[in-house]
PDB file of N, CA and C in Angstrom:
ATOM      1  N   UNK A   1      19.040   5.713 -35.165  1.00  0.00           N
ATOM      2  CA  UNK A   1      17.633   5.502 -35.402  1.00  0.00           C
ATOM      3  C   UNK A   1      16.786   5.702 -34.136  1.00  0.00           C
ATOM      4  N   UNK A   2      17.312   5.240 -32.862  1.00  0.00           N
ATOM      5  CA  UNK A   2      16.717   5.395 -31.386  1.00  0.00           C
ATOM      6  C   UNK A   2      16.263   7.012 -31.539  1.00  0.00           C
ATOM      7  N   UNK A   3      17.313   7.904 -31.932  1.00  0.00           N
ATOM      8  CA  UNK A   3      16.389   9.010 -31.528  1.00  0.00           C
ATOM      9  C   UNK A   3      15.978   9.519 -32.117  1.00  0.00           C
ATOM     10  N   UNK A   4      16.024   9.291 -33.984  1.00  0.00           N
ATOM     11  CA  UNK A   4      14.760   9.967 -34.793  1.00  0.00           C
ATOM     12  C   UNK A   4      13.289   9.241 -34.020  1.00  0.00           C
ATOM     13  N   UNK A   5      13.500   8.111 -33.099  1.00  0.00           N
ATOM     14  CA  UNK A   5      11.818   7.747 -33.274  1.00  0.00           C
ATOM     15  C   UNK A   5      11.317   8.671 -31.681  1.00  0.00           C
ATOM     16  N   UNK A   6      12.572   8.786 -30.892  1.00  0.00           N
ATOM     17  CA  UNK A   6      12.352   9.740 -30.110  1.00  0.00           C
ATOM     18  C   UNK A   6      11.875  11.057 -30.321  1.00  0.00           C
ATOM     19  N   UNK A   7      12.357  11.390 -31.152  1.00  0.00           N
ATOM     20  CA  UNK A   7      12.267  12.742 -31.579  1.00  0.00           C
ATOM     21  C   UNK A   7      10.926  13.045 -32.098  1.00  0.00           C
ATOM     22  N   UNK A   8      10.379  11.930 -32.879  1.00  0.00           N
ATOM     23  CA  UNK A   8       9.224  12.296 -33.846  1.00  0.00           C
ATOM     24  C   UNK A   8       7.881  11.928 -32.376  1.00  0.00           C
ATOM     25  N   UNK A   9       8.272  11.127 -31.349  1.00  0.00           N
ATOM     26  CA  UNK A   9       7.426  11.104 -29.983  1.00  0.00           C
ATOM     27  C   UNK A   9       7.161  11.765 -29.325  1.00  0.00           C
ATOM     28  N   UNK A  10       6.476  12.863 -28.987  1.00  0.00           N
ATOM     29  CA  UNK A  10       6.268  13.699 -28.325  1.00  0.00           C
ATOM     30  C   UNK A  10       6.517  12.998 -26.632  1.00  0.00           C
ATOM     31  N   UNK A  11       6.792  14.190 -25.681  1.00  0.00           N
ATOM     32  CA  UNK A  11       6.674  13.766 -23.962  1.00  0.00           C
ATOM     33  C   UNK A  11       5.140  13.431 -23.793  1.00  0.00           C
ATOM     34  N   UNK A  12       3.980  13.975 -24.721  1.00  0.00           N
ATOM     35  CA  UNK A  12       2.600  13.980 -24.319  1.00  0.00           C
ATOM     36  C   UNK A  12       2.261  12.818 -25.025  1.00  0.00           C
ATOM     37  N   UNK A  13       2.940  12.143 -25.311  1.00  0.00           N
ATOM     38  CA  UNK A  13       2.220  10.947 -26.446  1.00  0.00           C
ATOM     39  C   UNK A  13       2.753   9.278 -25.791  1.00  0.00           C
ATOM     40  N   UNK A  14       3.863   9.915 -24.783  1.00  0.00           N
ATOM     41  CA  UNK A  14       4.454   9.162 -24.205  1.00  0.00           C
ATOM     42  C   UNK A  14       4.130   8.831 -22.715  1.00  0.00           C
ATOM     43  N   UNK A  15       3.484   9.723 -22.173  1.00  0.00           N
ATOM     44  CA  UNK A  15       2.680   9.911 -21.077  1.00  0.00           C
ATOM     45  C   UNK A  15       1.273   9.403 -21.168  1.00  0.00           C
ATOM     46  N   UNK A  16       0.624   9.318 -22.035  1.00  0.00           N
ATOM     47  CA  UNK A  16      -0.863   9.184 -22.574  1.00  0.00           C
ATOM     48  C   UNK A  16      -0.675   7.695 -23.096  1.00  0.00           C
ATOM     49  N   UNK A  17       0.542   7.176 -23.076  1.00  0.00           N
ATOM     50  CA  UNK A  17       0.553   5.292 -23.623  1.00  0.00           C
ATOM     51  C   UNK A  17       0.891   5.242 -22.069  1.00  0.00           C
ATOM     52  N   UNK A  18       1.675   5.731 -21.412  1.00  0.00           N
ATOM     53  CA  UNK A  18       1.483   5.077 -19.934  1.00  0.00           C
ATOM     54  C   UNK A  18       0.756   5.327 -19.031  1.00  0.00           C
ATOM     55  N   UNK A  19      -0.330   6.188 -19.801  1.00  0.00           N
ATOM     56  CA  UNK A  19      -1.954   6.366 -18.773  1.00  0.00           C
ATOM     57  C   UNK A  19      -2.476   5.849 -19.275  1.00  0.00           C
ATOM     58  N   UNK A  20      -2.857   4.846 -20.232  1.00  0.00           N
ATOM     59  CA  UNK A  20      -3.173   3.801 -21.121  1.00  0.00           C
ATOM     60  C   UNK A  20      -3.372   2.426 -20.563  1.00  0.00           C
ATOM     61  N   UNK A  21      -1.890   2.489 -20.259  1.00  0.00           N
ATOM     62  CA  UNK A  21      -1.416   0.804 -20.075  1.00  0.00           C
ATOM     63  C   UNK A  21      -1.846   0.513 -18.256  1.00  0.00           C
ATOM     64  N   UNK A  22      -1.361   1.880 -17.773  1.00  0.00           N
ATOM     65  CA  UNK A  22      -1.993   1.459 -15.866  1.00  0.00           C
ATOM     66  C   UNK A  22      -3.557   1.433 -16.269  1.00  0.00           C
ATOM     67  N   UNK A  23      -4.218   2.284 -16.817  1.00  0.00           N
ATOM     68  CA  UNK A  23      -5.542   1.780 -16.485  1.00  0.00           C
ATOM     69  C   UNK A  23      -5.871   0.733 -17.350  1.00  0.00           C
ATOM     70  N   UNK A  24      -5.564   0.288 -18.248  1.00  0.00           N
ATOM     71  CA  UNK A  24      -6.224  -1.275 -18.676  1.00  0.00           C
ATOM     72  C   UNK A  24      -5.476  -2.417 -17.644  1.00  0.00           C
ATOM     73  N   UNK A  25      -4.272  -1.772 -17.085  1.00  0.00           N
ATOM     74  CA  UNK A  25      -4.183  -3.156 -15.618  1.00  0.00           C
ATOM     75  C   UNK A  25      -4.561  -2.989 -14.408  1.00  0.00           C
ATOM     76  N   UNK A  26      -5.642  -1.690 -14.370  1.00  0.00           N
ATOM     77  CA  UNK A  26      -5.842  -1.340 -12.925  1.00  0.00           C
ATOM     78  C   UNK A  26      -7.524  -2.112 -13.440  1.00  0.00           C
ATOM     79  N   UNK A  27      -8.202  -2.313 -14.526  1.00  0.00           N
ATOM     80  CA  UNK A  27      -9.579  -2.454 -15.279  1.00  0.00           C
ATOM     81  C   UNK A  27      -9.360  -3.875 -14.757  1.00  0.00           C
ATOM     82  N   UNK A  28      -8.034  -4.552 -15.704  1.00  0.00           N
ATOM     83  CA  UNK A  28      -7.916  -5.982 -15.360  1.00  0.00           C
ATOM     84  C   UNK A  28      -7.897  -6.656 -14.286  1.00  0.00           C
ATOM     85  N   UNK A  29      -7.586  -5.912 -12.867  1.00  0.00           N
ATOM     86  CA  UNK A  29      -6.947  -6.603 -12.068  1.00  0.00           C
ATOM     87  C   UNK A  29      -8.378  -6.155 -10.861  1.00  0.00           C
ATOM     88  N   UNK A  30      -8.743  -4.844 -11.196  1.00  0.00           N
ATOM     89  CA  UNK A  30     -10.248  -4.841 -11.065  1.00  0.00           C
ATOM     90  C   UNK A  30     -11.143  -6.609 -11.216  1.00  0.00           C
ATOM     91  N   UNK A  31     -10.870  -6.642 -12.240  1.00  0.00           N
ATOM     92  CA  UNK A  31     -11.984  -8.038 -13.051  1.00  0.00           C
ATOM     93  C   UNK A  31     -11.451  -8.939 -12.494  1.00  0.00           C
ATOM     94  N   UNK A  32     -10.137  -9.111 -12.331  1.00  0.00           N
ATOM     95  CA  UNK A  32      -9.838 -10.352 -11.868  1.00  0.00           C
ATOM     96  C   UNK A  32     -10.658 -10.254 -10.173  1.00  0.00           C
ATOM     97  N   UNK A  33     -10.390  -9.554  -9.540  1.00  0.00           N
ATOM     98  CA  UNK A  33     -10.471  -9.611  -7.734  1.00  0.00           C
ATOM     99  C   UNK A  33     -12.174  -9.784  -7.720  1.00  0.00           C
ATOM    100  N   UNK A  34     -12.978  -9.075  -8.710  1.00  0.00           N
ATOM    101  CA  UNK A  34     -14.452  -8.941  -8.613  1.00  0.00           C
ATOM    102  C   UNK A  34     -15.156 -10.416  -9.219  1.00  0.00           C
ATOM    103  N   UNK A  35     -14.383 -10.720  -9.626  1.00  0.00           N
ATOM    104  CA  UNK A  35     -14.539 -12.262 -10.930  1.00  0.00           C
ATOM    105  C   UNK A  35     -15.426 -13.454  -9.448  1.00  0.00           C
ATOM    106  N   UNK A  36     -16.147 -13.580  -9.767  1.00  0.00           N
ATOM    107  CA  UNK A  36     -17.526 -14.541  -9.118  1.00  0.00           C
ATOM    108  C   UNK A  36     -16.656 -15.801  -8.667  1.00  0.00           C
ATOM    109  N   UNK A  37     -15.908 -16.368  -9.723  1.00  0.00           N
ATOM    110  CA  UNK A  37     -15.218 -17.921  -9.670  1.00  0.00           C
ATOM    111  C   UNK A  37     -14.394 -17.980  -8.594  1.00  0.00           C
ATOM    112  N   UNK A  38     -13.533 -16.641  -8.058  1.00  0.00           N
ATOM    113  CA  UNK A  38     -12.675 -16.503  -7.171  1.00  0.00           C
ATOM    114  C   UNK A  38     -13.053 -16.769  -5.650  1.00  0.00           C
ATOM    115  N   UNK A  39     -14.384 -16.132  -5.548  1.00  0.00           N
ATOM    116  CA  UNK A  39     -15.156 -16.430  -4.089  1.00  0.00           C
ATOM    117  C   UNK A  39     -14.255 -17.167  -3.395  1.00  0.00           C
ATOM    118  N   UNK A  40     -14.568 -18.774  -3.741  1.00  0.00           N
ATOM    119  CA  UNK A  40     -14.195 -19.440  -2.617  1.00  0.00           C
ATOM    120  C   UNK A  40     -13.018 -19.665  -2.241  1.00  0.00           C
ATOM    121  N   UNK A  41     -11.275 -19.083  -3.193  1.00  0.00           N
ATOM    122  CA  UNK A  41     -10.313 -18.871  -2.541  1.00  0.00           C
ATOM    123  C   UNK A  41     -10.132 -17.530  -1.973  1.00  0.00           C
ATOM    124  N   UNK A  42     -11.165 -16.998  -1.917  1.00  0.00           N
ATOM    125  CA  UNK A  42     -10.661 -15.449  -1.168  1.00  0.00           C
ATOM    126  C   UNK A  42     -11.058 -15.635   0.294  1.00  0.00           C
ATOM    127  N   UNK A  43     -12.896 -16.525   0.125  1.00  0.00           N
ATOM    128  CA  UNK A  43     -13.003 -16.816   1.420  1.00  0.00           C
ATOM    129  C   UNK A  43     -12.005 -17.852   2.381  1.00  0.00           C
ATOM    130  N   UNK A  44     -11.011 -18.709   1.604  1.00  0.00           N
ATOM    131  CA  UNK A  44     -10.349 -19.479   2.252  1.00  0.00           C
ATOM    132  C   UNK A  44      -9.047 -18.461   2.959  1.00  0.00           C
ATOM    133  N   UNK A  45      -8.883 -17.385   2.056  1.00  0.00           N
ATOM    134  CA  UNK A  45      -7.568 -16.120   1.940  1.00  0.00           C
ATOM    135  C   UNK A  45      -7.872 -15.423   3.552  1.00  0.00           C
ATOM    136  N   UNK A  46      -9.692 -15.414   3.331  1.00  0.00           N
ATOM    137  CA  UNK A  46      -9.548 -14.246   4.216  1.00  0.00           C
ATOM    138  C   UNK A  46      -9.693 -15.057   5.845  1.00  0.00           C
ATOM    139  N   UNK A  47     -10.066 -15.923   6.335  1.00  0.00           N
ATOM    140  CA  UNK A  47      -9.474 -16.491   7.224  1.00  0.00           C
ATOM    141  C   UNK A  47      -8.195 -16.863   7.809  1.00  0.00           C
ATOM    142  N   UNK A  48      -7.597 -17.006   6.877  1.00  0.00           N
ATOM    143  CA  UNK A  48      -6.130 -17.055   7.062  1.00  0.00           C
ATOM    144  C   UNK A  48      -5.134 -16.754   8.277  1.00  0.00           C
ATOM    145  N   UNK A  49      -6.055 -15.269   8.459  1.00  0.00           N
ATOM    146  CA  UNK A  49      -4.825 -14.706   9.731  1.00  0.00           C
ATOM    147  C   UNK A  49      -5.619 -15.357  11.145  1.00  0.00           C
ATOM    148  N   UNK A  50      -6.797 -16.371  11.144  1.00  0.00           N
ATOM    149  CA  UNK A  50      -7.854 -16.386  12.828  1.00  0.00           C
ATOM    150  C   UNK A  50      -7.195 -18.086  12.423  1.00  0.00           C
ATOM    151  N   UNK A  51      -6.257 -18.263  11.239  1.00  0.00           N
ATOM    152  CA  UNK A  51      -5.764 -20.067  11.426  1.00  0.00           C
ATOM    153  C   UNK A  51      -5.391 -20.878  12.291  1.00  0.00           C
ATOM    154  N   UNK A  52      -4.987 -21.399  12.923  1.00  0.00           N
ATOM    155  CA  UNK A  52      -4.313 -21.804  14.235  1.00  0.00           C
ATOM    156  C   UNK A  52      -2.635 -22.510  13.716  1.00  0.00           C
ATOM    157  N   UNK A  53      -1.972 -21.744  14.649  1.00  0.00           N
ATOM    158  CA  UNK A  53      -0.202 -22.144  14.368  1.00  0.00           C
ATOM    159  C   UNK A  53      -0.358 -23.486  15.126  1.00  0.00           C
ATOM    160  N   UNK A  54       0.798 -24.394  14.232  1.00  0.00           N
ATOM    161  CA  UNK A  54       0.815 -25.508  14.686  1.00  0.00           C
ATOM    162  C   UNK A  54       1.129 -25.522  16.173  1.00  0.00           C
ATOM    163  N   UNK A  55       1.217 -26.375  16.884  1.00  0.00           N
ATOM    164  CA  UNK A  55       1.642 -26.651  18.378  1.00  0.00           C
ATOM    165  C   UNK A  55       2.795 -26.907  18.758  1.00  0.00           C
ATOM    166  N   UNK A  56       4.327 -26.165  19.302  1.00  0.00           N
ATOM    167  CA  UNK A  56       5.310 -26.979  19.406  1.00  0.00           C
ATOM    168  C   UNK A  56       5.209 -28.232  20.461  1.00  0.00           C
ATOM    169  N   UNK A  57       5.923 -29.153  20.311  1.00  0.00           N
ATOM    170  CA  UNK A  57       6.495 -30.146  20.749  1.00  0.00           C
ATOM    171  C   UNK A  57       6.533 -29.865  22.093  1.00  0.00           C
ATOM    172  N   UNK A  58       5.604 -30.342  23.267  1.00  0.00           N
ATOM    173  CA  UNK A  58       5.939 -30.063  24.797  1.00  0.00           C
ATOM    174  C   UNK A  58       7.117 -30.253  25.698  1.00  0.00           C
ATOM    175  N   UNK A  59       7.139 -31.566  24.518  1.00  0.00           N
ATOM    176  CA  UNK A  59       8.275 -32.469  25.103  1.00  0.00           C
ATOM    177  C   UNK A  59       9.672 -32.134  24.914  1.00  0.00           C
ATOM    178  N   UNK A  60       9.942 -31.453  23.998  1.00  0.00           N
ATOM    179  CA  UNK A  60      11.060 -31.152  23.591  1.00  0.00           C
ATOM    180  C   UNK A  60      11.602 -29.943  24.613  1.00  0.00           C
ATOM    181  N   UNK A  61      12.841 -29.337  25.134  1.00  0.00           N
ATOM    182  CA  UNK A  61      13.334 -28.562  25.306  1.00  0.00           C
ATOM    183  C   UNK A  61      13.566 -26.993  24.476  1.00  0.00           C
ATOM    184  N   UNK A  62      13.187 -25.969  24.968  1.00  0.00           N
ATOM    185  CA  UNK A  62      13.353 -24.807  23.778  1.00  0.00           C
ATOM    186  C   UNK A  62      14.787 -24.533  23.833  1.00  0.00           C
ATOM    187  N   UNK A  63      15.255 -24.211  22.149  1.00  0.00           N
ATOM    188  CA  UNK A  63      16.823 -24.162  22.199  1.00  0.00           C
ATOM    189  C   UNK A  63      17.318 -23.008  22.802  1.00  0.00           C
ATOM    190  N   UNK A  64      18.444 -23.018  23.502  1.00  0.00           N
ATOM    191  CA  UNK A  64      19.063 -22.064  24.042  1.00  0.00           C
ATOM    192  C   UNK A  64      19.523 -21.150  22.866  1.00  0.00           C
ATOM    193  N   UNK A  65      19.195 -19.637  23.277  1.00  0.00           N
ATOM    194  CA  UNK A  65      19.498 -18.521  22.160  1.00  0.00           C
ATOM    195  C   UNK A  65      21.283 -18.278  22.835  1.00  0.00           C
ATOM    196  N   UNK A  66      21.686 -17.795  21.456  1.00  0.00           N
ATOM    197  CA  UNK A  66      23.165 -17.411  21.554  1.00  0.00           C
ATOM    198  C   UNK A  66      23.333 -15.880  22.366  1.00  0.00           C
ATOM    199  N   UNK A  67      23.979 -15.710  22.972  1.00  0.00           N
ATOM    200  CA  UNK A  67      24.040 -14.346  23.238  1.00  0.00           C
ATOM    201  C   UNK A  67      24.857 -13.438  22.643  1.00  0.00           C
ATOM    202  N   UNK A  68      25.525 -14.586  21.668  1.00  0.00           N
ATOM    203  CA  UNK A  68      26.464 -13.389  20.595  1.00  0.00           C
ATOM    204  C   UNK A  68      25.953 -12.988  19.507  1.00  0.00           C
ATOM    205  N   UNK A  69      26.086 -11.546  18.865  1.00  0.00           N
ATOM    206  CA  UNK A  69      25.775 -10.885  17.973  1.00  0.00           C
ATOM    207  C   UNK A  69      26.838 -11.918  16.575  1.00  0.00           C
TER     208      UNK A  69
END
């Protein structure tokens, strides 16, 4: 049965459902990123990389690296 439904599918009919399906998730994902509500975690997103890394421990000693592979 797999390949009568193959058969009766054209390669162009099969190509044209998967130029279909990327652009209604390229539309969606469009809407989602442009979507108003999102603002204020994107502005929290886009700071992200100017964050400050925590501080190590002064006090502590840095561990000695192994020199074996």
């Amino acid at each position: 049965m797999p390949f009568e439904i193959m058969s009766v599918m054209s390669s162009g009919l099969i190509r044209g459902l998967g130029t279909v399906v990327v652009f209604v998730a390229f539309v969606g994902l469009t809407l989602w990123v442009f979507n108003s509500k999102r603002n204020p975690e994107f502005a929290e997103a886009r700071l992200l990389p100017f964050a400050d890394e925590p501080q190590a421990d002064s006090t502590q000693e840095p561990e000695a690296r192994s020199t074996r592979s």
